[in-house]
C-alpha atoms as a PDB file:
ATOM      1  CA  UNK A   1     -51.057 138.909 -50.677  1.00  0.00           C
ATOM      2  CA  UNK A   2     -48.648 141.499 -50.948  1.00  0.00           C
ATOM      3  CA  UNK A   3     -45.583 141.930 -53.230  1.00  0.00           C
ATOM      4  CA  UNK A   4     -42.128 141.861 -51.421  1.00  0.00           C
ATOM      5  CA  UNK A   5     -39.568 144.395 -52.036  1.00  0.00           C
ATOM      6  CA  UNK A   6     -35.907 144.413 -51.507  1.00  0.00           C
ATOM      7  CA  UNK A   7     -34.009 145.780 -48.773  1.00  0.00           C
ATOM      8  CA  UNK A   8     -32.156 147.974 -51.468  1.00  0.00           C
ATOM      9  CA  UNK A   9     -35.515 149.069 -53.356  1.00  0.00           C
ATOM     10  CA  UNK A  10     -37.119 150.078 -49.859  1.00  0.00           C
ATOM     11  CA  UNK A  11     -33.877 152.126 -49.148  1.00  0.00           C
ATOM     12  CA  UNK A  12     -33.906 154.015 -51.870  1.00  0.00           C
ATOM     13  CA  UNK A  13     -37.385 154.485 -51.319  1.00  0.00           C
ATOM     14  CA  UNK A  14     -36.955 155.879 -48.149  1.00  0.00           C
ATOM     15  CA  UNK A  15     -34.653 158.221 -49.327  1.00  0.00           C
ATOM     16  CA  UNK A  16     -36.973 159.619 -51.846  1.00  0.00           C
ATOM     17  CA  UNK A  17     -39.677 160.204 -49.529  1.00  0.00           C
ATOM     18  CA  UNK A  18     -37.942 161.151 -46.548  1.00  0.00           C
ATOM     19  CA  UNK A  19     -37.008 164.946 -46.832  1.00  0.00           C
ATOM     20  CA  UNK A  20     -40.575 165.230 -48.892  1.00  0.00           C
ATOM     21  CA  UNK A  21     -42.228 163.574 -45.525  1.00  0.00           C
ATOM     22  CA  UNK A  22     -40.111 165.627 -42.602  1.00  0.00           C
ATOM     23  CA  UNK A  23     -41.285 168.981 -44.704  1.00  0.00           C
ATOM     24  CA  UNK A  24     -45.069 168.023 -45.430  1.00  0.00           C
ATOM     25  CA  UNK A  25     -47.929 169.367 -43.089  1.00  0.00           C
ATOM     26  CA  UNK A  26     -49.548 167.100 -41.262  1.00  0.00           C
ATOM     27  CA  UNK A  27     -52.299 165.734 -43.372  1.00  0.00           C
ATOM     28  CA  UNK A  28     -49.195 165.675 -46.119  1.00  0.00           C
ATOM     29  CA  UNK A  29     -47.935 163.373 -43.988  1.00  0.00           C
ATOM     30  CA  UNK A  30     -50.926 160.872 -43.050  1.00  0.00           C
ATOM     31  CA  UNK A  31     -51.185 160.444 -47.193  1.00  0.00           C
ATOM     32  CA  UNK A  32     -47.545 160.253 -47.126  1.00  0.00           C
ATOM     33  CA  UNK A  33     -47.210 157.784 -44.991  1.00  0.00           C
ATOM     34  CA  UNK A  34     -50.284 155.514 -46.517  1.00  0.00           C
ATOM     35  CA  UNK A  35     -48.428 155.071 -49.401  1.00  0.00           C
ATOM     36  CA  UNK A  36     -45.555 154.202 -47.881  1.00  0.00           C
ATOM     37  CA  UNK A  37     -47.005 151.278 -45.729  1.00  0.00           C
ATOM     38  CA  UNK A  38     -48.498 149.960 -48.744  1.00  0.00           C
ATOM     39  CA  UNK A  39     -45.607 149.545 -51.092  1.00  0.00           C
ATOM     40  CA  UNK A  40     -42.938 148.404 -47.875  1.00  0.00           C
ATOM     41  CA  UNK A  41     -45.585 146.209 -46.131  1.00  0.00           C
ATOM     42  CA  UNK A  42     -44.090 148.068 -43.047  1.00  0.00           C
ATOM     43  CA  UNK A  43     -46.572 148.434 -39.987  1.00  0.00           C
ATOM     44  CA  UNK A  44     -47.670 151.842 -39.631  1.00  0.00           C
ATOM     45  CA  UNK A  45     -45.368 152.932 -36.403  1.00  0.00           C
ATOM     46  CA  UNK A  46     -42.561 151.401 -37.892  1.00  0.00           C
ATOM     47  CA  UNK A  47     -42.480 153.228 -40.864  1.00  0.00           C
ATOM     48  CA  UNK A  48     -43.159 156.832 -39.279  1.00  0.00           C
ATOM     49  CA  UNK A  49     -39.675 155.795 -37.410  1.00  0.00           C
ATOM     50  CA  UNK A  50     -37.844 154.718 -40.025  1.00  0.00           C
ATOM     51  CA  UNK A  51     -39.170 158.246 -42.120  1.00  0.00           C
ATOM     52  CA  UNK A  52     -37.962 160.691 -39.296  1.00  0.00           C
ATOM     53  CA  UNK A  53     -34.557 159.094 -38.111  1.00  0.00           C
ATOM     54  CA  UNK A  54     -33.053 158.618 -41.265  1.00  0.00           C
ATOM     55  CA  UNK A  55     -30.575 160.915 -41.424  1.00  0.00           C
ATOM     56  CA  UNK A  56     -29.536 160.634 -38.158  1.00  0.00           C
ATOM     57  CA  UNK A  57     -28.265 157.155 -38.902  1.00  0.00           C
ATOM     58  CA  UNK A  58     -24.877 156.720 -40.247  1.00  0.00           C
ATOM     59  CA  UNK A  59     -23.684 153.426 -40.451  1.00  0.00           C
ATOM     60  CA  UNK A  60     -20.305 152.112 -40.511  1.00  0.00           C
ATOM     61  CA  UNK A  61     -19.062 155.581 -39.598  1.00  0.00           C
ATOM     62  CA  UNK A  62     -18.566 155.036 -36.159  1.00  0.00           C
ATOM     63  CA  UNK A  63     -15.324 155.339 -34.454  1.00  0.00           C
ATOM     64  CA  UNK A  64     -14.241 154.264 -31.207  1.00  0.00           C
ATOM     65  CA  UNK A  65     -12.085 155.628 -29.411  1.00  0.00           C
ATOM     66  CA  UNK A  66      -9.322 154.224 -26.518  1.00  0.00           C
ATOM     67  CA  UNK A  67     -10.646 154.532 -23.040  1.00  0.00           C
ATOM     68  CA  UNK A  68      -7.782 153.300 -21.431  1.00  0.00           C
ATOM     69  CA  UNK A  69      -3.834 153.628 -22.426  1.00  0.00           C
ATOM     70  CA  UNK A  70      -1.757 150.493 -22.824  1.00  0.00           C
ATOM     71  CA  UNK A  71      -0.886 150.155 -19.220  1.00  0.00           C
ATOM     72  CA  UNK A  72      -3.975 150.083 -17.830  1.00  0.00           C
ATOM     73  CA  UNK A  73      -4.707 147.571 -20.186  1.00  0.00           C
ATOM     74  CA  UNK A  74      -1.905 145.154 -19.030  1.00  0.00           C
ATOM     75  CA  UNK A  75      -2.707 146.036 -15.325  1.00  0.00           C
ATOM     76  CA  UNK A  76      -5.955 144.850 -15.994  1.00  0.00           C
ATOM     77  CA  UNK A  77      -4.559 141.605 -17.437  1.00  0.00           C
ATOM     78  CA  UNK A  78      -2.415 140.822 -14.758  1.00  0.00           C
ATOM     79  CA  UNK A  79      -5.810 141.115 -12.677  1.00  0.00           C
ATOM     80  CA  UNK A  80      -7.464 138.476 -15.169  1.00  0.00           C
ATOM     81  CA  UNK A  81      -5.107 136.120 -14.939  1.00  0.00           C
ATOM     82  CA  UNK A  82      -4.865 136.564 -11.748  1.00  0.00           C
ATOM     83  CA  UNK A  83      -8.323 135.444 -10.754  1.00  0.00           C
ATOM     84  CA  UNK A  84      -8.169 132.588 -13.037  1.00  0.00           C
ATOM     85  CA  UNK A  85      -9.513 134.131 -16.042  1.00  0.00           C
ATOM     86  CA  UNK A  86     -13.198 134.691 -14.484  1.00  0.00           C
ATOM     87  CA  UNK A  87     -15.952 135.929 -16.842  1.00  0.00           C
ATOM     88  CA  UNK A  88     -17.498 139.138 -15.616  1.00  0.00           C
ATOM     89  CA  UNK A  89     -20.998 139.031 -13.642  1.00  0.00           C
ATOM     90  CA  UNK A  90     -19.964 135.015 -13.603  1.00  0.00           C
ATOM     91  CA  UNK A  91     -21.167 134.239 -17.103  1.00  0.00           C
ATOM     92  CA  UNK A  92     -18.783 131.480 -17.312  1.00  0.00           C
ATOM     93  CA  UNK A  93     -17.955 131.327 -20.748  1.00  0.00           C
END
């Protein structure tokens, strides 16, 4: 049975091999990704994901922006209240 590894130790791993795996030929690659499935214990699909989108992942960096201004938003509670404070596509929460 196969050693587990952390969640920290496989991202650090991934960051080693990642820029060596985007710029590697093909057969580079296929070796590449061999040893990477055996030390994570990842399946083989999952791992070639998690190699090429890693850098276009960024979390906690995300910021969200206001759709609406403040009177919209109070319009829209007047609405809610209104219709007895009814869950959208009648969840019913």
């Amino acid at each position: 049975m196969a050693r587990r590894i952390s969640i920290a130790t496989r991202s650090e791993l991934v960051e080693a091999i990642v820029e060596r795996y985007r710029s590697g030929s093909r057969s580079d690659k296929r070796l590449i990704l061999d040893e990477f499935v055996a030390v994570t214990g990842y399946h083989r699909k999952h791992a070639i994901r998690v190699l090429r989108h890693r850098a276009s992942k960024t979390p906690g960096n995300k910021r969200h922006s206001l759709r609406y201004g403040g009177d919209v938003r109070e319009a829209l509670v007047v609405l809610w209240e209104a219709s007895e404070r009814l869950f959208p596509n009648g969840c019913g929460r």
